[in-house]
PDB file of N, CA and C in Angstrom:
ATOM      1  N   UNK A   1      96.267  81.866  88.789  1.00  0.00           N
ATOM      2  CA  UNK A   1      95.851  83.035  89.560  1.00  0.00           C
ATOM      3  C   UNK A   1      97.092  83.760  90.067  1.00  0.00           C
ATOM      4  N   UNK A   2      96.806  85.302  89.699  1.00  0.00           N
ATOM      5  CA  UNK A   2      98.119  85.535  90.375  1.00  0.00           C
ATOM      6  C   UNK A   2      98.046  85.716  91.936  1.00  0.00           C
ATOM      7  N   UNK A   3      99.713  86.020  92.547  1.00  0.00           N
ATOM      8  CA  UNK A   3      99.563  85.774  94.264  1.00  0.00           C
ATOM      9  C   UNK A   3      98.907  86.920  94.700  1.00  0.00           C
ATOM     10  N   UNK A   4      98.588  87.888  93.857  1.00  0.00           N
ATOM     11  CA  UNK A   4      98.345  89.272  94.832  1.00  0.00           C
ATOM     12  C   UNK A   4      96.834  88.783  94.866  1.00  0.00           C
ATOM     13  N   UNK A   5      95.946  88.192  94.343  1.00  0.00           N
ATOM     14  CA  UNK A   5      94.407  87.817  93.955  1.00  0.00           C
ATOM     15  C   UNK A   5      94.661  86.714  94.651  1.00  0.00           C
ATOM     16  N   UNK A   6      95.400  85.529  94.783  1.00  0.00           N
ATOM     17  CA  UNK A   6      95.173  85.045  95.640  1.00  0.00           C
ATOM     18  C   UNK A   6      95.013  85.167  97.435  1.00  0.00           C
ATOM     19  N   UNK A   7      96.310  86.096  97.734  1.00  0.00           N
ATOM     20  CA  UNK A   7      95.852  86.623  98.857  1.00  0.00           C
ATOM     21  C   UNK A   7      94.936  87.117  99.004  1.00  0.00           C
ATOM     22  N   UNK A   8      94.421  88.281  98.437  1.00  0.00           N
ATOM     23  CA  UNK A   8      92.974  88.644  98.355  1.00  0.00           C
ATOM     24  C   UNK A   8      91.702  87.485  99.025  1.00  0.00           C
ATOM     25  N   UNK A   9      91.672  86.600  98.319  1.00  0.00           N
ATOM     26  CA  UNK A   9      90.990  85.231  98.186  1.00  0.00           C
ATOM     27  C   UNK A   9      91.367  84.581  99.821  1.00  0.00           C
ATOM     28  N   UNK A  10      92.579  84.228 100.335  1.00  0.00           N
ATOM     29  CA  UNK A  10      92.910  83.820 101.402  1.00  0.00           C
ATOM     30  C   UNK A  10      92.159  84.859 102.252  1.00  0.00           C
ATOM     31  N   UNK A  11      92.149  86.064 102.511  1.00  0.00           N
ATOM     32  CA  UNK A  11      92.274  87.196 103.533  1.00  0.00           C
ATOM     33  C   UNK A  11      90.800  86.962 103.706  1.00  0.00           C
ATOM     34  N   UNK A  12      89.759  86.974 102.053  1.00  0.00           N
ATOM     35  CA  UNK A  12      88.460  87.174 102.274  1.00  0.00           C
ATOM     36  C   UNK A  12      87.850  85.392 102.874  1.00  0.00           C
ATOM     37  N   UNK A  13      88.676  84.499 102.941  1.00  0.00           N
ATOM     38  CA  UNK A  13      88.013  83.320 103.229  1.00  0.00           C
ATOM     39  C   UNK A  13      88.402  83.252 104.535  1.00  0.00           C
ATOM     40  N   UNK A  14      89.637  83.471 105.223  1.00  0.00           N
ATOM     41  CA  UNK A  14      90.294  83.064 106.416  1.00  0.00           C
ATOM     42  C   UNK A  14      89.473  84.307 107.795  1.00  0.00           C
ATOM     43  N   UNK A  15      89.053  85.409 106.862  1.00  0.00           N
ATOM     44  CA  UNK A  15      88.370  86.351 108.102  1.00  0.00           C
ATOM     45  C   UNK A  15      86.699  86.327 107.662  1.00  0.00           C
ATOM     46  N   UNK A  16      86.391  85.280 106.906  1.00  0.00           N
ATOM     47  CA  UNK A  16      84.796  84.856 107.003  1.00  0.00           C
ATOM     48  C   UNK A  16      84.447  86.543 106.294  1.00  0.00           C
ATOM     49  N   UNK A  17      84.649  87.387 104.655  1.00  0.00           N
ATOM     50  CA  UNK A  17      84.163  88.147 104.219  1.00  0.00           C
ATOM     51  C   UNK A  17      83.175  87.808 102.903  1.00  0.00           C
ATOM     52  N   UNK A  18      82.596  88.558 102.907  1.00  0.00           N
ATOM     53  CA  UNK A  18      82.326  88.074 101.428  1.00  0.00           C
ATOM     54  C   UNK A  18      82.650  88.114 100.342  1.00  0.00           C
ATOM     55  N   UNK A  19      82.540  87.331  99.148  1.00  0.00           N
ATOM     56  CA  UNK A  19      83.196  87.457  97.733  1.00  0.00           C
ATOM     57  C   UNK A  19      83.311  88.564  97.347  1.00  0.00           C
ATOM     58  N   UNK A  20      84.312  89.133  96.760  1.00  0.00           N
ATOM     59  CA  UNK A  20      84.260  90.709  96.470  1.00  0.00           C
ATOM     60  C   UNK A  20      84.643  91.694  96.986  1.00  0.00           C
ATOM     61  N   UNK A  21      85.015  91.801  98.545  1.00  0.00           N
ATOM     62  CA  UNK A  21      85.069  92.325  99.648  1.00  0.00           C
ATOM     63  C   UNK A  21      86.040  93.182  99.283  1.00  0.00           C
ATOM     64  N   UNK A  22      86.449  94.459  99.085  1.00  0.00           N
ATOM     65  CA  UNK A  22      87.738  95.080  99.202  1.00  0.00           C
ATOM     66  C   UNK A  22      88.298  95.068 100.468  1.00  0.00           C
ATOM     67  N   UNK A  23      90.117  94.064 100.413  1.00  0.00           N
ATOM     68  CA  UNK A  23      90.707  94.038 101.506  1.00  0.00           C
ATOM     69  C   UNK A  23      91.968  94.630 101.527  1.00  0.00           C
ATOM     70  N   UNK A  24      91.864  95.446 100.031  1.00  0.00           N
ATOM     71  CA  UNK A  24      93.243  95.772  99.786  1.00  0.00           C
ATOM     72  C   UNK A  24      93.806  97.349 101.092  1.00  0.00           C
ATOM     73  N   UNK A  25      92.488  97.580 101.502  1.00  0.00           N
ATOM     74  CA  UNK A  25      93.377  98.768 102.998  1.00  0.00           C
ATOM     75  C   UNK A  25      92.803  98.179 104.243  1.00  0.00           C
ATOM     76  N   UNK A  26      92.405  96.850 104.156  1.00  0.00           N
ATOM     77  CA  UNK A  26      92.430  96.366 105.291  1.00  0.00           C
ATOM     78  C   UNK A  26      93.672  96.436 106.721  1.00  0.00           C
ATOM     79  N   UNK A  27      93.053  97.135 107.964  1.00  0.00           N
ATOM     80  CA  UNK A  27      94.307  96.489 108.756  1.00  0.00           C
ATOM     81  C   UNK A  27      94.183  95.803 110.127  1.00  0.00           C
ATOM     82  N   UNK A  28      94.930  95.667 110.696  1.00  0.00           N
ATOM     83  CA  UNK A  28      94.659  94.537 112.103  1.00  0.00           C
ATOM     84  C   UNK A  28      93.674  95.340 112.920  1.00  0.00           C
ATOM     85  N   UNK A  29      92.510  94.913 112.972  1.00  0.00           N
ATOM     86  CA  UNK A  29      91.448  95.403 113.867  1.00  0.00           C
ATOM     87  C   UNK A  29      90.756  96.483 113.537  1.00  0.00           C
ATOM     88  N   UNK A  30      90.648  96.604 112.338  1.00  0.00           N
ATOM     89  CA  UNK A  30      89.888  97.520 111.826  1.00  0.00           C
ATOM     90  C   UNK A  30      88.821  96.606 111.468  1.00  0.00           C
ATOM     91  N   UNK A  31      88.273  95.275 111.411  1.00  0.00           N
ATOM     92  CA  UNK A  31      87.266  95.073 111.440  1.00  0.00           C
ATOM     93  C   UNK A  31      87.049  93.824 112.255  1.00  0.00           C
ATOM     94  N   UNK A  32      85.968  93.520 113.202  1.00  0.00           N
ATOM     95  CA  UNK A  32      85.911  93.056 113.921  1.00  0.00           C
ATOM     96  C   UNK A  32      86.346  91.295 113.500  1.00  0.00           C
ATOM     97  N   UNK A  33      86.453  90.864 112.343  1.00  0.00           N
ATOM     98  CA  UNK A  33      87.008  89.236 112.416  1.00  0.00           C
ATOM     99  C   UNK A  33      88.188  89.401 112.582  1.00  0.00           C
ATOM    100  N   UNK A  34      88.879  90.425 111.875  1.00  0.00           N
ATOM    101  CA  UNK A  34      90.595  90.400 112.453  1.00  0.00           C
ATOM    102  C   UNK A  34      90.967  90.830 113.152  1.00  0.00           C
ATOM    103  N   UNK A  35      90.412  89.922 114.530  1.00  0.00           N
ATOM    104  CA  UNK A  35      91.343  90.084 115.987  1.00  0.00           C
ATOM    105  C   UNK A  35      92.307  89.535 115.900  1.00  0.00           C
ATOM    106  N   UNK A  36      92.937  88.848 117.018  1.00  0.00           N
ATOM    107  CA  UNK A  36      94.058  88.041 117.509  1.00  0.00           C
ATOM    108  C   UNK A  36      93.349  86.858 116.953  1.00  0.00           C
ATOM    109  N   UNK A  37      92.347  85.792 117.114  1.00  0.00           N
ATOM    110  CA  UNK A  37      92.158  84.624 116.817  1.00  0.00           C
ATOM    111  C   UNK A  37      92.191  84.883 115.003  1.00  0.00           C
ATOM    112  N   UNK A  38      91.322  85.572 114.678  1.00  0.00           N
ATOM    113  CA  UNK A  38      91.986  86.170 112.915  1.00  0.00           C
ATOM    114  C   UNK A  38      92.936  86.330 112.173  1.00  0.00           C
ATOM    115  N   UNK A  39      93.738  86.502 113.694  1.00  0.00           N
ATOM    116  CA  UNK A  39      95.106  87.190 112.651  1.00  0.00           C
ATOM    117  C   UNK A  39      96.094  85.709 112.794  1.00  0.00           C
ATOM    118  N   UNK A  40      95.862  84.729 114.031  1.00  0.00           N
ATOM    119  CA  UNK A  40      96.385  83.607 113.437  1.00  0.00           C
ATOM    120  C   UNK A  40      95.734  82.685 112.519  1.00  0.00           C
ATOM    121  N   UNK A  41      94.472  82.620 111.932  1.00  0.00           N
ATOM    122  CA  UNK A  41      93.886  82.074 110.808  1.00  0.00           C
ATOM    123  C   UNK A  41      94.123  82.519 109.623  1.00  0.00           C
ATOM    124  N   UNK A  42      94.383  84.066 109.867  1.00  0.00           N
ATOM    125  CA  UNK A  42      95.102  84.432 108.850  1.00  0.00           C
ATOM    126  C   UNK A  42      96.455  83.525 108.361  1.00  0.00           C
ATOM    127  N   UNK A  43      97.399  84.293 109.394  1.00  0.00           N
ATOM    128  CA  UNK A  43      98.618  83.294 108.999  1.00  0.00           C
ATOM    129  C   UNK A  43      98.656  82.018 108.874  1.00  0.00           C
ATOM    130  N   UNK A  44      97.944  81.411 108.930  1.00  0.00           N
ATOM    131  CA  UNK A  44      98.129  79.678 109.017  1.00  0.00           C
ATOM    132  C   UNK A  44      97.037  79.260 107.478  1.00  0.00           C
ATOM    133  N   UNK A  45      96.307  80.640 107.208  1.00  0.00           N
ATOM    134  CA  UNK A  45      96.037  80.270 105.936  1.00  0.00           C
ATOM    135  C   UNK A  45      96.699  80.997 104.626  1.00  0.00           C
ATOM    136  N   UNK A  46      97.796  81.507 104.674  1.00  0.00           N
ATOM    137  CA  UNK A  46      98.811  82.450 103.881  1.00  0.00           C
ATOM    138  C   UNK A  46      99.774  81.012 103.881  1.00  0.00           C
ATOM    139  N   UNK A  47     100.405  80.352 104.908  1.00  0.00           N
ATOM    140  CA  UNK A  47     101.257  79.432 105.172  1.00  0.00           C
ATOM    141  C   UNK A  47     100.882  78.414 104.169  1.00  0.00           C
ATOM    142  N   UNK A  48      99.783  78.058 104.676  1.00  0.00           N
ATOM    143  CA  UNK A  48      99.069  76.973 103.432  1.00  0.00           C
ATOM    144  C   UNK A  48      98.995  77.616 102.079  1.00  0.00           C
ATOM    145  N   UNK A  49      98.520  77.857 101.639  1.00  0.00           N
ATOM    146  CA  UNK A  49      97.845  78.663 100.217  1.00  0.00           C
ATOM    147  C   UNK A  49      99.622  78.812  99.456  1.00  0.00           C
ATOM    148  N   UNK A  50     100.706  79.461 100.284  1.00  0.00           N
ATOM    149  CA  UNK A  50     101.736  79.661  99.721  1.00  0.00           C
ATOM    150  C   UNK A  50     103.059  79.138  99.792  1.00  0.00           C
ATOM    151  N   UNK A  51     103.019  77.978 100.583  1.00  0.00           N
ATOM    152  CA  UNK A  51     104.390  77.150 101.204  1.00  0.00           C
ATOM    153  C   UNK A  51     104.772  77.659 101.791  1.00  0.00           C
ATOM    154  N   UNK A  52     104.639  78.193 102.546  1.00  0.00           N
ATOM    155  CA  UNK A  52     105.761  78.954 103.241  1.00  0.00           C
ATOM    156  C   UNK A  52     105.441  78.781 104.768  1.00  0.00           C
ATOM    157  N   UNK A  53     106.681  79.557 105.448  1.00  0.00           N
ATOM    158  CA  UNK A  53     106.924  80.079 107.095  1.00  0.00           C
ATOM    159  C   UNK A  53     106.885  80.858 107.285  1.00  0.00           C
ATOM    160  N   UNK A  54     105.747  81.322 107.797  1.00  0.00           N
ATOM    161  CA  UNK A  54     105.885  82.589 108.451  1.00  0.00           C
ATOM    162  C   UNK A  54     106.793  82.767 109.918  1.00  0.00           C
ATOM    163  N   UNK A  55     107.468  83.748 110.106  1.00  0.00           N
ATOM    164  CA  UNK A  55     108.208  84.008 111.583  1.00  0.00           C
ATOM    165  C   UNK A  55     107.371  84.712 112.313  1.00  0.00           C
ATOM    166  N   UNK A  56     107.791  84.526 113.360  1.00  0.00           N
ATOM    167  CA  UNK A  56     107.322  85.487 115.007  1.00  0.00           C
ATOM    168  C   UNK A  56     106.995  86.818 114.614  1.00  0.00           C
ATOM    169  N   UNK A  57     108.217  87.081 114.183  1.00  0.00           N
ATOM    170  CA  UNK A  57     108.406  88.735 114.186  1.00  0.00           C
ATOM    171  C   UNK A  57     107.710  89.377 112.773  1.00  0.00           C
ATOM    172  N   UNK A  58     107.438  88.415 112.153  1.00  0.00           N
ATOM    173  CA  UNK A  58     106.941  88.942 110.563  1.00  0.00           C
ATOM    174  C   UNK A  58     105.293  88.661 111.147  1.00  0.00           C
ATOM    175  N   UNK A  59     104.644  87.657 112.075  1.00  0.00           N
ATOM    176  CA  UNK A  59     103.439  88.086 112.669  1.00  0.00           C
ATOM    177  C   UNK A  59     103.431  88.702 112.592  1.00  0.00           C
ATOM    178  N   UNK A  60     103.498  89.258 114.067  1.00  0.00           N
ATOM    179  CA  UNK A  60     103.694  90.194 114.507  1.00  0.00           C
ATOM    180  C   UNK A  60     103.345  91.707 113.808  1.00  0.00           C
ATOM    181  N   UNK A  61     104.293  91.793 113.152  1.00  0.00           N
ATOM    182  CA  UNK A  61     104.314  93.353 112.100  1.00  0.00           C
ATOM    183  C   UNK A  61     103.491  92.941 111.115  1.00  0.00           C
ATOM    184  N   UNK A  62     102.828  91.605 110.653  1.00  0.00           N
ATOM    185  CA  UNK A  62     101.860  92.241 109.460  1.00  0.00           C
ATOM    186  C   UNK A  62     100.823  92.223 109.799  1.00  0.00           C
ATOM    187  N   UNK A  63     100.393  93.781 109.977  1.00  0.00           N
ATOM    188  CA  UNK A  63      99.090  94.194 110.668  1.00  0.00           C
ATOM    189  C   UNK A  63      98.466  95.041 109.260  1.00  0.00           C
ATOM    190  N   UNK A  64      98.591  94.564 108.312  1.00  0.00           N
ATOM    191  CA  UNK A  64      97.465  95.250 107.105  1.00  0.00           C
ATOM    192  C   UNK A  64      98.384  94.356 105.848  1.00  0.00           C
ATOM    193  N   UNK A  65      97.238  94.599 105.196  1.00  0.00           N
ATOM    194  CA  UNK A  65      96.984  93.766 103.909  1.00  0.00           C
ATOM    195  C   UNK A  65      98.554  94.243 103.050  1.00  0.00           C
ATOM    196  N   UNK A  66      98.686  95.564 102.998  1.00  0.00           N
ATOM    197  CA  UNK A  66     100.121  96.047 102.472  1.00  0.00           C
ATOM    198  C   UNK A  66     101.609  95.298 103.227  1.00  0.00           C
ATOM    199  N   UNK A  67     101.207  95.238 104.186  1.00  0.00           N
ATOM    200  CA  UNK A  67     102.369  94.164 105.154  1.00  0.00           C
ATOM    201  C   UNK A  67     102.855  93.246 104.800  1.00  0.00           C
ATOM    202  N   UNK A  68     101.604  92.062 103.915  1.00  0.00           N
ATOM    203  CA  UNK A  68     100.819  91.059 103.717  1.00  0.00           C
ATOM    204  C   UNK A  68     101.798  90.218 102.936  1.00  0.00           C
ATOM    205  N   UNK A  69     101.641  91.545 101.532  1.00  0.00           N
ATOM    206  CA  UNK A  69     101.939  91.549 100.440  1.00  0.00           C
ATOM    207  C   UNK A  69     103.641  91.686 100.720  1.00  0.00           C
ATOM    208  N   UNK A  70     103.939  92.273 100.866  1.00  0.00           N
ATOM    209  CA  UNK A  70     105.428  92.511 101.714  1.00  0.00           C
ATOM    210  C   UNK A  70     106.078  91.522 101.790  1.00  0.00           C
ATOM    211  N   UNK A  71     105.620  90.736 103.065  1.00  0.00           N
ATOM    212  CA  UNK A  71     105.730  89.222 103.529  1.00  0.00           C
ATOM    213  C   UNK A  71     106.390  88.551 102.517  1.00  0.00           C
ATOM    214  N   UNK A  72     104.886  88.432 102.035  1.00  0.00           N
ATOM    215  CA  UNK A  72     105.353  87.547 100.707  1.00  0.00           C
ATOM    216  C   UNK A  72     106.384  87.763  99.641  1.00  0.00           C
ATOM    217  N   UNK A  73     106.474  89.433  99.598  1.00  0.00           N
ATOM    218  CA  UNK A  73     107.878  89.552  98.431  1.00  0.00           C
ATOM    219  C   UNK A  73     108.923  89.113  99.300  1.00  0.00           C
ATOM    220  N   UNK A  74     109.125  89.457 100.756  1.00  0.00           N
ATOM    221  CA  UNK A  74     110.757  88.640 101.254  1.00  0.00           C
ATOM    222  C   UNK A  74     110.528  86.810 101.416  1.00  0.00           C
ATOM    223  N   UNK A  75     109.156  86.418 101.325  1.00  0.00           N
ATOM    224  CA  UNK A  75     109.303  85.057 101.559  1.00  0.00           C
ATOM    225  C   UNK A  75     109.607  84.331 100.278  1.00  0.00           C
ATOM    226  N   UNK A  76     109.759  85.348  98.837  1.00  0.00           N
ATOM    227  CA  UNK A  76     110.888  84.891  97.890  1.00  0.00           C
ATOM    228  C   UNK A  76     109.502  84.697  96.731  1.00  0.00           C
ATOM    229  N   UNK A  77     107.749  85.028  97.529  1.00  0.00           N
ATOM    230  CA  UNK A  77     106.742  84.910  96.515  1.00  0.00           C
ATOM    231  C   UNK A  77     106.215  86.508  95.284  1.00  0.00           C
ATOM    232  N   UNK A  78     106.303  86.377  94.473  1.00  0.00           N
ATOM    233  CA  UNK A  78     105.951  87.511  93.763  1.00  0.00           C
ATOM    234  C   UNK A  78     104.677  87.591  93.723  1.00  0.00           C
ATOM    235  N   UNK A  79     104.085  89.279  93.642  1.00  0.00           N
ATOM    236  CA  UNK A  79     102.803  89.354  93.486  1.00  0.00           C
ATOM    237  C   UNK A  79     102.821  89.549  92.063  1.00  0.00           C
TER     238      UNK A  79
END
């Protein structure tokens, strides 16, 4: 699977959407599961799914799905 479909897959399981869901212009609080308790289930399920660490400050700023993806190109993962 590639990572950009997998995030997809993480975003729609970790904020409880359904299969199919377009999340690709999703952003922080534009829909009511991705609050603050969302947006760390988020990250802690990106962490898992991809090895990685997320930082404070890269929280923080990824407030939409384009962010997301971002992340992941400096955390050294290709989409």
């Amino acid at each position: 699977m590639r990572h950009l479909d997998r995030l997809r897959v993480v975003f729609r399981s970790s904020l409880n959407l359904p299969e199919g869901t377009d999340v690709d212009g999703l952003e922080y609080r534009s829909i009511p599961q991705w609050d603050s308790l969302g947006h760390m289930a988020l990250i802690a399920a990106m962490e898992d799914a991809f090895d990685i660490m997320i930082d404070t400050d890269d929280m923080i700023d990824m407030s939409s799905f384009e962010k997301a993806v971002r992340l992941l190109e400096k955390q050294g993962v290709a989409a």
